[in-house]
PDB file of N, CA and C in Angstrom:
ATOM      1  N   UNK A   1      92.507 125.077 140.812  1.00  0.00           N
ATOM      2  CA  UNK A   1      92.428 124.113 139.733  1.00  0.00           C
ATOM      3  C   UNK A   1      92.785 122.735 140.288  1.00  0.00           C
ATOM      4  N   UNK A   2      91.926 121.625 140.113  1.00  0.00           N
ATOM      5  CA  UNK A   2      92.089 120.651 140.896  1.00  0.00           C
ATOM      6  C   UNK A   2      92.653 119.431 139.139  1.00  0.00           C
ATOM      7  N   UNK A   3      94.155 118.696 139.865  1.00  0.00           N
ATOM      8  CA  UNK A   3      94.484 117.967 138.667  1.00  0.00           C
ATOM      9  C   UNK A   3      94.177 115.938 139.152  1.00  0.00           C
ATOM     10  N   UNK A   4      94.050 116.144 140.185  1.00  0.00           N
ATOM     11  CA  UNK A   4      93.853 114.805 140.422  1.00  0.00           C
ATOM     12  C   UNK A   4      94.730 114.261 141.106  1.00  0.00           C
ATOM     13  N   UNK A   5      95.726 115.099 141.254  1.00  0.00           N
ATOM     14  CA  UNK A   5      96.709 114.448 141.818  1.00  0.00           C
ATOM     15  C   UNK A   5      97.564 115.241 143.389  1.00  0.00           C
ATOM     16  N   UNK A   6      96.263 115.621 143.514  1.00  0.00           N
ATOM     17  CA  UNK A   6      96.633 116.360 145.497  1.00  0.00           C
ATOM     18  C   UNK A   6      96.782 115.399 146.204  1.00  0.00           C
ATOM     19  N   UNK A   7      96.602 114.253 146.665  1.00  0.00           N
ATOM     20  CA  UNK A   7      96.308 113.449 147.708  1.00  0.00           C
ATOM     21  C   UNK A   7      98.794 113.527 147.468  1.00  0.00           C
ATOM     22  N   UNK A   8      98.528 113.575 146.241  1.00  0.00           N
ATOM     23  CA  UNK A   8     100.372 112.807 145.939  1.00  0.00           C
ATOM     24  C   UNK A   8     101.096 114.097 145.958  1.00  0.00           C
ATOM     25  N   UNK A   9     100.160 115.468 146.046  1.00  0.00           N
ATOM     26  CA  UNK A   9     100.864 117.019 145.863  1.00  0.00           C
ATOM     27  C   UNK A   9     100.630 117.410 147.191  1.00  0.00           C
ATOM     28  N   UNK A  10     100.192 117.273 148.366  1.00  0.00           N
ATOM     29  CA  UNK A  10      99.741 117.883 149.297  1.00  0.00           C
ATOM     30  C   UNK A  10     100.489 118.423 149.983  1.00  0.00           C
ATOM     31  N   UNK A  11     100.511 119.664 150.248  1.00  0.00           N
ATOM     32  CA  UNK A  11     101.104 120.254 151.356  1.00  0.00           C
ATOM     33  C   UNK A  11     100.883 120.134 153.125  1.00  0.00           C
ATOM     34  N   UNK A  12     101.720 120.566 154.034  1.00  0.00           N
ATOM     35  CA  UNK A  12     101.637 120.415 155.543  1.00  0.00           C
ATOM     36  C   UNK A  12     102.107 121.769 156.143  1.00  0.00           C
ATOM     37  N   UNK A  13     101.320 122.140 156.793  1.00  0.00           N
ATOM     38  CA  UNK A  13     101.781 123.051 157.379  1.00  0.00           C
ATOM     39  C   UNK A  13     102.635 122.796 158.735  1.00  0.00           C
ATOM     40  N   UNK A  14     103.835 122.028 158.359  1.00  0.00           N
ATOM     41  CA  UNK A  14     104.795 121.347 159.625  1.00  0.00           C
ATOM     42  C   UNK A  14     105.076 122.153 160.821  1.00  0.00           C
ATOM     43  N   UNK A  15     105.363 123.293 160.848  1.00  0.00           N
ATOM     44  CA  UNK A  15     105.903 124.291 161.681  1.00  0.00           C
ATOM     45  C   UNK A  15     104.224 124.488 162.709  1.00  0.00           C
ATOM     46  N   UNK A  16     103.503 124.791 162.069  1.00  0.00           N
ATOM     47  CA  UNK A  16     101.879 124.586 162.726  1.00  0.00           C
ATOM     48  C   UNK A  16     101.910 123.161 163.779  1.00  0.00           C
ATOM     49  N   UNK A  17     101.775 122.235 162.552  1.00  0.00           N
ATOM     50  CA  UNK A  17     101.852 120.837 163.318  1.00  0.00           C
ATOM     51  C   UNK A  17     102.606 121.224 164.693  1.00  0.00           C
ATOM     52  N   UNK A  18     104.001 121.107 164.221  1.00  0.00           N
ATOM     53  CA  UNK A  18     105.081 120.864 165.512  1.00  0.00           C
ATOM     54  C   UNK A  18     104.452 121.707 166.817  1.00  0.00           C
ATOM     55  N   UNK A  19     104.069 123.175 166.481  1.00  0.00           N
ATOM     56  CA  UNK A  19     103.761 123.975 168.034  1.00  0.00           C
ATOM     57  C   UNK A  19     102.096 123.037 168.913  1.00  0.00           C
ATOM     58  N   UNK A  20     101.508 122.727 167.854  1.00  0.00           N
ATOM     59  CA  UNK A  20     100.167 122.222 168.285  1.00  0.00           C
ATOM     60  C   UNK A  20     101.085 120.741 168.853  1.00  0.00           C
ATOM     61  N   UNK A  21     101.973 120.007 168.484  1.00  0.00           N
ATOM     62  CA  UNK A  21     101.847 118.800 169.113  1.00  0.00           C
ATOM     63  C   UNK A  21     103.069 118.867 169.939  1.00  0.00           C
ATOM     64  N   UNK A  22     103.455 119.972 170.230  1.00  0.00           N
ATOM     65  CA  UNK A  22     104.122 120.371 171.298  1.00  0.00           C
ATOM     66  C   UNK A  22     103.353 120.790 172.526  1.00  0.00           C
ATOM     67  N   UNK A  23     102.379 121.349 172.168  1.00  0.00           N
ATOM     68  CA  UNK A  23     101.085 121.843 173.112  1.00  0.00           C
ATOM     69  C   UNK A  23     100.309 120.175 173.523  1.00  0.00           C
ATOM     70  N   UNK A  24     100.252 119.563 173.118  1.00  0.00           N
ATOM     71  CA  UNK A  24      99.650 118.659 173.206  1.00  0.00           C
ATOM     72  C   UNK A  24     100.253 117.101 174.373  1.00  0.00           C
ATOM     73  N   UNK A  25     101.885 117.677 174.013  1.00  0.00           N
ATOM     74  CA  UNK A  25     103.082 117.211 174.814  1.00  0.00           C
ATOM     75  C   UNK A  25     102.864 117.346 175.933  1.00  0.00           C
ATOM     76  N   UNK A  26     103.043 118.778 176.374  1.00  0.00           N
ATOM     77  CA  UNK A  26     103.058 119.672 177.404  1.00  0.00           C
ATOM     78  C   UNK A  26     101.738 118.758 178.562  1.00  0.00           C
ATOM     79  N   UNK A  27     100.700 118.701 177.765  1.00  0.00           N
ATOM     80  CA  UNK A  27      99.517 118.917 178.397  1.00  0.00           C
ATOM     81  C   UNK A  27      99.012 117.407 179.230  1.00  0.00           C
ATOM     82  N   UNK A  28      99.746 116.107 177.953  1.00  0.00           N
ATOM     83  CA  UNK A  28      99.806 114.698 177.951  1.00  0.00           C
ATOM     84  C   UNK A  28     100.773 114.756 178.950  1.00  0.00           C
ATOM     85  N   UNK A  29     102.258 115.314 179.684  1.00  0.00           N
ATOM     86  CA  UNK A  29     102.874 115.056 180.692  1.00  0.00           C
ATOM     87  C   UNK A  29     102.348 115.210 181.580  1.00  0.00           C
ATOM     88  N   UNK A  30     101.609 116.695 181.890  1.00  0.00           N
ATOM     89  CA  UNK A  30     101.444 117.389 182.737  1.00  0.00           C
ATOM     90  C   UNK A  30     100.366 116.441 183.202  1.00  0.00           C
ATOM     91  N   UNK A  31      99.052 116.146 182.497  1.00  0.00           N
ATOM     92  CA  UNK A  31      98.157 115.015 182.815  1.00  0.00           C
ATOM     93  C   UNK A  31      98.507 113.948 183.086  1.00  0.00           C
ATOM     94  N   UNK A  32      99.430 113.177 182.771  1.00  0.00           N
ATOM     95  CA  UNK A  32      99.852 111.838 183.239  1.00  0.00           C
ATOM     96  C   UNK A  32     100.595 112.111 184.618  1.00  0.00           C
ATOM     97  N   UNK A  33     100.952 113.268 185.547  1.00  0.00           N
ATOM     98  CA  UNK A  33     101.639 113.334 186.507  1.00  0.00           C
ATOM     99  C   UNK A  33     100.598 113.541 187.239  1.00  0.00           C
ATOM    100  N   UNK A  34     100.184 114.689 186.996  1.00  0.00           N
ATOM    101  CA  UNK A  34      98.956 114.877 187.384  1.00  0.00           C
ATOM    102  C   UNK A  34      97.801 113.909 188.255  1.00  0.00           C
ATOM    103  N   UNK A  35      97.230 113.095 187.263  1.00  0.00           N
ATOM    104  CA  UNK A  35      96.530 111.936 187.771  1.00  0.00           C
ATOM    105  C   UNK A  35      97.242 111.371 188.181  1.00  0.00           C
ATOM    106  N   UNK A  36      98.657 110.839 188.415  1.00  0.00           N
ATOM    107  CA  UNK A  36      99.140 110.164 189.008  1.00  0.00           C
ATOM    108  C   UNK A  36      99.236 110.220 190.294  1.00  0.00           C
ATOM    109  N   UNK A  37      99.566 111.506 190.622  1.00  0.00           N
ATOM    110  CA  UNK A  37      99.625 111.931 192.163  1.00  0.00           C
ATOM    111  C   UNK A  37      98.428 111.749 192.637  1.00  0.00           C
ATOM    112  N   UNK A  38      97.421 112.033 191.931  1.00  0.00           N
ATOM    113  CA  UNK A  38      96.125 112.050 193.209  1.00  0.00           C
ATOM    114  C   UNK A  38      95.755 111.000 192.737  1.00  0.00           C
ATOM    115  N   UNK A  39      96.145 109.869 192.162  1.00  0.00           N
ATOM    116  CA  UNK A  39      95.766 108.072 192.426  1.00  0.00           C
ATOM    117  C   UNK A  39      94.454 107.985 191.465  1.00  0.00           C
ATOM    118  N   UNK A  40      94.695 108.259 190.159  1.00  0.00           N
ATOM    119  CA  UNK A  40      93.889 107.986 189.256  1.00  0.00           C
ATOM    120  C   UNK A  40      94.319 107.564 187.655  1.00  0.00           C
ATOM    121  N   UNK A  41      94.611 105.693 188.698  1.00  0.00           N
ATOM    122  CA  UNK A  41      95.293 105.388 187.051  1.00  0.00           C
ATOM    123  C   UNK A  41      94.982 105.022 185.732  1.00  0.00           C
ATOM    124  N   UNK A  42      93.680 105.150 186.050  1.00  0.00           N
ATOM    125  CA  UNK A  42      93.063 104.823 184.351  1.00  0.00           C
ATOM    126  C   UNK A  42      93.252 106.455 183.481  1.00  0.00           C
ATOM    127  N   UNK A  43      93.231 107.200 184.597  1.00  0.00           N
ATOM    128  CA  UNK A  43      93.681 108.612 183.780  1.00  0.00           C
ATOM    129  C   UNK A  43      95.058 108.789 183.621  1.00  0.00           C
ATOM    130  N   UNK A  44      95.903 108.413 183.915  1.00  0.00           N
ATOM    131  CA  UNK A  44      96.922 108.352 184.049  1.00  0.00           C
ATOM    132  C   UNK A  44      97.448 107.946 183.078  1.00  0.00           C
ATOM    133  N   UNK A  45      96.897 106.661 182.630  1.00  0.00           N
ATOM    134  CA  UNK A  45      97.413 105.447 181.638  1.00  0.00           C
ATOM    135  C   UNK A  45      96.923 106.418 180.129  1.00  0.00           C
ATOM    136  N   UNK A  46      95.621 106.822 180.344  1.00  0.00           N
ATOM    137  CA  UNK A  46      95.258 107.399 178.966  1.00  0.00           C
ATOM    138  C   UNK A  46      96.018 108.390 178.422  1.00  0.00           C
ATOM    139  N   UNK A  47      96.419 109.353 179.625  1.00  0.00           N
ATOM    140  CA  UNK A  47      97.148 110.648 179.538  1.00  0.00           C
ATOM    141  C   UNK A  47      98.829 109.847 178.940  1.00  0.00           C
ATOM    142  N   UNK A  48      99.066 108.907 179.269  1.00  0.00           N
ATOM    143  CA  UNK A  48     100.333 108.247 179.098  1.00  0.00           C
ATOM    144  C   UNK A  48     100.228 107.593 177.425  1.00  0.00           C
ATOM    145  N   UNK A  49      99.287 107.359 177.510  1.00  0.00           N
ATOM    146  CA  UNK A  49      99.013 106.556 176.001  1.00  0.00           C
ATOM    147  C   UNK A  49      98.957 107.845 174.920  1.00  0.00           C
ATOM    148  N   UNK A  50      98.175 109.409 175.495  1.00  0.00           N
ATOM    149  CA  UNK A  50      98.317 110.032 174.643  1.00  0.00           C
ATOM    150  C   UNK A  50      99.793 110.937 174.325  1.00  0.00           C
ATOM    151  N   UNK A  51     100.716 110.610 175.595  1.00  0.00           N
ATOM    152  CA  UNK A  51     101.967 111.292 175.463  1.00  0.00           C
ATOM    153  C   UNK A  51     102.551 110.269 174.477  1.00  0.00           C
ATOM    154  N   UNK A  52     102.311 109.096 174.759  1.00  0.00           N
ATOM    155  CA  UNK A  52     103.131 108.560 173.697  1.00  0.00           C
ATOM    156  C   UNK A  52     102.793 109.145 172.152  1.00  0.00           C
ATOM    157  N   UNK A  53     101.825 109.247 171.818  1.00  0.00           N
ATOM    158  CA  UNK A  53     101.112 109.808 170.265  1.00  0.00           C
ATOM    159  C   UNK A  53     102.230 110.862 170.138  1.00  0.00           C
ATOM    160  N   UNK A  54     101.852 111.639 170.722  1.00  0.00           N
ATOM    161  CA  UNK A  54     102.298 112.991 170.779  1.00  0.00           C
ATOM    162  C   UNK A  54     103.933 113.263 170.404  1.00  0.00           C
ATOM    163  N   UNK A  55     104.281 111.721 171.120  1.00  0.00           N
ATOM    164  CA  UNK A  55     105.892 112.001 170.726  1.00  0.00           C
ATOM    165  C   UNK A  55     105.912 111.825 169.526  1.00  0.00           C
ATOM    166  N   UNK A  56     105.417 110.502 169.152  1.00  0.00           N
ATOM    167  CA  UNK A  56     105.544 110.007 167.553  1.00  0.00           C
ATOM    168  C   UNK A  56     105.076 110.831 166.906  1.00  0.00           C
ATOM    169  N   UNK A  57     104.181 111.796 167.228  1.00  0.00           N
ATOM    170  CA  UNK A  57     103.513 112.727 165.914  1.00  0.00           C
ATOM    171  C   UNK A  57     104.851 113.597 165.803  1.00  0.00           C
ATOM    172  N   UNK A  58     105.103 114.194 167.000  1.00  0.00           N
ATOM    173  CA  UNK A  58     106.570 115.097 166.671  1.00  0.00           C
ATOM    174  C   UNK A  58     107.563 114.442 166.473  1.00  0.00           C
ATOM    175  N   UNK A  59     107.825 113.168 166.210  1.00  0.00           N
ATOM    176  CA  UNK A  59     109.463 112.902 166.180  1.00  0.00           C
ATOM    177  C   UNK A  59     109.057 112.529 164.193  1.00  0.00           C
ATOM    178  N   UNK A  60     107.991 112.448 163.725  1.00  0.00           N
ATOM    179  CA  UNK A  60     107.431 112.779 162.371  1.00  0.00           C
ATOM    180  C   UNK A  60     107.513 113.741 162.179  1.00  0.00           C
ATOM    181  N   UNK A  61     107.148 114.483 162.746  1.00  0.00           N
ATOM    182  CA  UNK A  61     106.931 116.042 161.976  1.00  0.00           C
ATOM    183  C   UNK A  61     108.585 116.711 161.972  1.00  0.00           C
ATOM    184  N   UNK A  62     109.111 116.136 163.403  1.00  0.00           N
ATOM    185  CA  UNK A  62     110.283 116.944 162.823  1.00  0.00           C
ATOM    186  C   UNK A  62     111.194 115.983 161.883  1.00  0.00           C
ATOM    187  N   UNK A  63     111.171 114.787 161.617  1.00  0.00           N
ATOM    188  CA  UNK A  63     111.389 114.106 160.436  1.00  0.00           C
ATOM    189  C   UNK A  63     111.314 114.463 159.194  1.00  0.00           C
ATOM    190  N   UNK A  64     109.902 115.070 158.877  1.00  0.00           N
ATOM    191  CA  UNK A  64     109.447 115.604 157.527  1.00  0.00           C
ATOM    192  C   UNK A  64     110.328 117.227 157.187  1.00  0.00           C
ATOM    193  N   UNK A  65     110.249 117.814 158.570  1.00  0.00           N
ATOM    194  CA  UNK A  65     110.827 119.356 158.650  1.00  0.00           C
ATOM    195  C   UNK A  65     112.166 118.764 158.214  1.00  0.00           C
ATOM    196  N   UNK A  66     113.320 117.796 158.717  1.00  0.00           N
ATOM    197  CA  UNK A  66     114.425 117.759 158.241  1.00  0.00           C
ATOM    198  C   UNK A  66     114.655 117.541 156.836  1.00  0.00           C
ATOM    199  N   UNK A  67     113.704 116.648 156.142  1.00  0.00           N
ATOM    200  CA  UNK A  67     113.938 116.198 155.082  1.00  0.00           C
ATOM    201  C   UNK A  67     114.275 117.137 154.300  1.00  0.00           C
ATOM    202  N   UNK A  68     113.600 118.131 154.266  1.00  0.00           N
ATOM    203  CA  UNK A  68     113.590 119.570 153.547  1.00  0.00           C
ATOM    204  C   UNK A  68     112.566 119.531 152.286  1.00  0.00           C
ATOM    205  N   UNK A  69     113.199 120.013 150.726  1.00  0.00           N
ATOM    206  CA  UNK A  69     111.693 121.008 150.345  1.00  0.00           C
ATOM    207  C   UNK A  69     111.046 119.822 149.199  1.00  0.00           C
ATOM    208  N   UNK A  70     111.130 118.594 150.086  1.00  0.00           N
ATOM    209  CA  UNK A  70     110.606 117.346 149.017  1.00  0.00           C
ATOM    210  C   UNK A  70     109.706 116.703 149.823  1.00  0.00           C
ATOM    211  N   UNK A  71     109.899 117.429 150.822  1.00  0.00           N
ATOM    212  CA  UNK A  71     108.536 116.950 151.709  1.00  0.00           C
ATOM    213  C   UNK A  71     107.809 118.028 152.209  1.00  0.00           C
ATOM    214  N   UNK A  72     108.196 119.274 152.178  1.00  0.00           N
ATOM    215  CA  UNK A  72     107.836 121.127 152.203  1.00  0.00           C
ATOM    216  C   UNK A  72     108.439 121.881 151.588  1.00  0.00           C
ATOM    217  N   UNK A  73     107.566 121.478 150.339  1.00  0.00           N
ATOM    218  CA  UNK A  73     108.283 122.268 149.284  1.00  0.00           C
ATOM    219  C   UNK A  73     107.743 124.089 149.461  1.00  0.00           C
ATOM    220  N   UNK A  74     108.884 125.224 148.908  1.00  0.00           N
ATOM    221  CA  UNK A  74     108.635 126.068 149.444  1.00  0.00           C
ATOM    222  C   UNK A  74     107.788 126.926 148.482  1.00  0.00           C
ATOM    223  N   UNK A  75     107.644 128.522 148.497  1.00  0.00           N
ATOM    224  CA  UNK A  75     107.154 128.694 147.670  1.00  0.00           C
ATOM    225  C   UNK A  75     106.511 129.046 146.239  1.00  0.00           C
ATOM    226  N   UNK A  76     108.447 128.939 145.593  1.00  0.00           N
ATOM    227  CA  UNK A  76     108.406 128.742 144.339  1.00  0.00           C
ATOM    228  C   UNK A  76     108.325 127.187 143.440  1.00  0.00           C
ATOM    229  N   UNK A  77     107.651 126.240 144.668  1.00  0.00           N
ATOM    230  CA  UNK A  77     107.566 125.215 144.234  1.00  0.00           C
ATOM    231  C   UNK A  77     106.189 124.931 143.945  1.00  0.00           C
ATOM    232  N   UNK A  78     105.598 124.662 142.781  1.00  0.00           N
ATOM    233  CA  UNK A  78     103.998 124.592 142.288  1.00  0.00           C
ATOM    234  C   UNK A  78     103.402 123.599 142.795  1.00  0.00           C
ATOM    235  N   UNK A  79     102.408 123.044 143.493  1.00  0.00           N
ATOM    236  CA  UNK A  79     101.925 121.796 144.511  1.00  0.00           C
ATOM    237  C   UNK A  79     101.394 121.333 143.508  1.00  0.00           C
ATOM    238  N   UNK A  80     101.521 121.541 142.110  1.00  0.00           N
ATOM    239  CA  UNK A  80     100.740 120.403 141.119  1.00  0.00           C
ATOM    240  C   UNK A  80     101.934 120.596 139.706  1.00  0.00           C
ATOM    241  N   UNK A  81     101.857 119.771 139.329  1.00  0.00           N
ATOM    242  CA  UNK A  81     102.409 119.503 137.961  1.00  0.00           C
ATOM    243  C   UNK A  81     102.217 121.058 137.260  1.00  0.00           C
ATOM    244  N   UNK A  82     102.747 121.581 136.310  1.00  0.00           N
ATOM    245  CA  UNK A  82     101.895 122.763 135.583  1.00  0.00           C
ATOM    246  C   UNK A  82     101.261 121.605 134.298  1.00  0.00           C
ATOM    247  N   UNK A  83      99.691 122.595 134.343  1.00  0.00           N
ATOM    248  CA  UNK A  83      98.895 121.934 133.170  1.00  0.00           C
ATOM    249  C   UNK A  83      99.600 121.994 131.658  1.00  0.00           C
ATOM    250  N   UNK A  84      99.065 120.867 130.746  1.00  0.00           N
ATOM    251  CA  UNK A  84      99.798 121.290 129.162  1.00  0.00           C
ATOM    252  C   UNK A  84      99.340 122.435 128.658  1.00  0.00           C
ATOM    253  N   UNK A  85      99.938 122.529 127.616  1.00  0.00           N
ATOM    254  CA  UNK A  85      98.903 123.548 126.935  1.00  0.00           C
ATOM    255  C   UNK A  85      97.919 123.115 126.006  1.00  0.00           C
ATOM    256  N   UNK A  86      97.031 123.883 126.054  1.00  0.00           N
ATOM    257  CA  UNK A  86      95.690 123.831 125.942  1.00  0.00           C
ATOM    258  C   UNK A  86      94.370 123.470 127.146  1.00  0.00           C
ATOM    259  N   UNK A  87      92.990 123.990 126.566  1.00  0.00           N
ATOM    260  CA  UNK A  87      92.128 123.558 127.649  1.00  0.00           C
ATOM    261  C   UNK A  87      92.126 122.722 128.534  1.00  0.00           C
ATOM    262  N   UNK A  88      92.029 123.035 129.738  1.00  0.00           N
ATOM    263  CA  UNK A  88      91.175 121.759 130.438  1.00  0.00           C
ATOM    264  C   UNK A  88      90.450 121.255 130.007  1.00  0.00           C
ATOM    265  N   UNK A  89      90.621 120.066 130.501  1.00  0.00           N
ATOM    266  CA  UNK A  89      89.825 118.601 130.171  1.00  0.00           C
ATOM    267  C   UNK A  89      88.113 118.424 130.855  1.00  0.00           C
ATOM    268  N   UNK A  90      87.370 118.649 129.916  1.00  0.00           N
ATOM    269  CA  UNK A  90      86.181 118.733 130.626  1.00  0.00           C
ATOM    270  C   UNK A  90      85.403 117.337 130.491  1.00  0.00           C
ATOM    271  N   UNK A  91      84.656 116.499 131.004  1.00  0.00           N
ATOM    272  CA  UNK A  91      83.920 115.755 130.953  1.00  0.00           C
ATOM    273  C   UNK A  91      82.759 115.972 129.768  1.00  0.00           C
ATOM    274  N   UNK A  92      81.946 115.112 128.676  1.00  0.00           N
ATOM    275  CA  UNK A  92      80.942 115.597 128.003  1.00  0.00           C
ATOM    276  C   UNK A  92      80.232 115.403 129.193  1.00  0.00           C
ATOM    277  N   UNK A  93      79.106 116.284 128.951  1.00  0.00           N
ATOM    278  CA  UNK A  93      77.785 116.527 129.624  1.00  0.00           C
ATOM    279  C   UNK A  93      77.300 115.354 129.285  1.00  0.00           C
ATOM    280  N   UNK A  94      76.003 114.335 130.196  1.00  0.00           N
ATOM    281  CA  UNK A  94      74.975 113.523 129.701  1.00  0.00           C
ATOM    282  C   UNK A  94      73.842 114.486 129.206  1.00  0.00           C
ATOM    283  N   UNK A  95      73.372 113.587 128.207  1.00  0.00           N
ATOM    284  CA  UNK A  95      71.857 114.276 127.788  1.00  0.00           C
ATOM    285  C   UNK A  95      70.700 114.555 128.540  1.00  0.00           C
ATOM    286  N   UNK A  96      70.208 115.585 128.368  1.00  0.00           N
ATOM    287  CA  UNK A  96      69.134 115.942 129.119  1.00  0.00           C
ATOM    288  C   UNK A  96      68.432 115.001 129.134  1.00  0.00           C
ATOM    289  N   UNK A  97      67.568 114.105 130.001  1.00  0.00           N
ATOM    290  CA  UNK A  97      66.295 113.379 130.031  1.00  0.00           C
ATOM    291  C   UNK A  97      64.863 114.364 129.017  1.00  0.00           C
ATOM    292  N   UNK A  98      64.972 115.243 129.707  1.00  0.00           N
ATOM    293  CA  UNK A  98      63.321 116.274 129.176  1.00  0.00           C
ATOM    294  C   UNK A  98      64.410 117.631 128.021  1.00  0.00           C
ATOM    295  N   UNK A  99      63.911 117.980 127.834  1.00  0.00           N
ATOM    296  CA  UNK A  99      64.131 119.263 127.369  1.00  0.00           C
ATOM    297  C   UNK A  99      64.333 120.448 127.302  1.00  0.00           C
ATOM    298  N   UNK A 100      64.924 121.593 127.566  1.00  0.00           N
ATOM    299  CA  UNK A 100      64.853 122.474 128.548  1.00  0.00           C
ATOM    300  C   UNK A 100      63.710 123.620 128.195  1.00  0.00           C
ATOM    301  N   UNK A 101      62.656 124.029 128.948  1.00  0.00           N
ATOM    302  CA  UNK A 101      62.006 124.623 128.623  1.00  0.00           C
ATOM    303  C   UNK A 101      62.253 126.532 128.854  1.00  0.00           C
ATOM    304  N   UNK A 102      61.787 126.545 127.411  1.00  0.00           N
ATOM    305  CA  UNK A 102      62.120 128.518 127.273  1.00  0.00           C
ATOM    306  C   UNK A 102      61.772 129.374 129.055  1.00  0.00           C
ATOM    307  N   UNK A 103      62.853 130.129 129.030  1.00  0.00           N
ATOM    308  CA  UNK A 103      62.575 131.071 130.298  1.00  0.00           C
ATOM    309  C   UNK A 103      61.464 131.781 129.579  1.00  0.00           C
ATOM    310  N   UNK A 104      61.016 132.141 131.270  1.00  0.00           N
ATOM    311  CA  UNK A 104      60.087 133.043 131.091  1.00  0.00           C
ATOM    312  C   UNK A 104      60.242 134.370 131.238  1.00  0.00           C
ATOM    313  N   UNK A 105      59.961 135.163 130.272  1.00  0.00           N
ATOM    314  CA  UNK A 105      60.846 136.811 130.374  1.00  0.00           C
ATOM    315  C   UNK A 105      59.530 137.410 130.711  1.00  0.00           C
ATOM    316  N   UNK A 106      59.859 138.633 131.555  1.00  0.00           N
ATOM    317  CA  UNK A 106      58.970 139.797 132.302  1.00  0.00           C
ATOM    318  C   UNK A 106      58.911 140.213 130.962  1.00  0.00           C
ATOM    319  N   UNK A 107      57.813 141.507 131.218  1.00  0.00           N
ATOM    320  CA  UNK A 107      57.681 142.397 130.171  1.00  0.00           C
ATOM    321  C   UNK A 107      58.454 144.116 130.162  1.00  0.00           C
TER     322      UNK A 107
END
């Protein structure tokens, strides 16, 4: 049920995040040493530019993980408002342009 208001309800799967941009750590050091030794510093610099990301993505993520369940909320926490009571809110339909014409039934 979509209320309009996910972009402000959204969940993260932080613990996901953190191992992927831990992997990503790993890989941005290992590459920036890497090219370094065998004298390739434009790779070097990139691999360096992406370790930097990498930190900031994790020193966020584990930011959000500390905050606790107002930034991962758990899972007796509803990711949307609960609806009022009564129906959902439907849009009226626009009017048909033509008319709809009778199906055609087998015999």
């Amino acid at each position: 049920m979509r209320t309009g208001s996910e972009p402000a309800t959204a969940r993260s799967a932080l613990r996901a995040r953190f191992w992927l941009s831990l992997w990503g750590l790993v890989w941005a050091i290992f590459g920036t040493a890497a090219f370094a030794l065998v004298g390739r510093p434009g790779w070097a610099a990139a691999c360096g530019v992406l370790w930097l990301v990498a930190t900031v993505d994790m020193i966020m993520i584990l930011r959000h993980m500390r905050q606790g369940p107002h930034y991962q909320p758990g899972r007796d926490v509803p990711p949307y408002p609960p609806p009022e009571d009564g129906p959902p809110y439907r849009p009226p339909q626009a009017a048909r342009p033509f008319p709809r014409l009778p199906r055609h039934r087998h015999p």
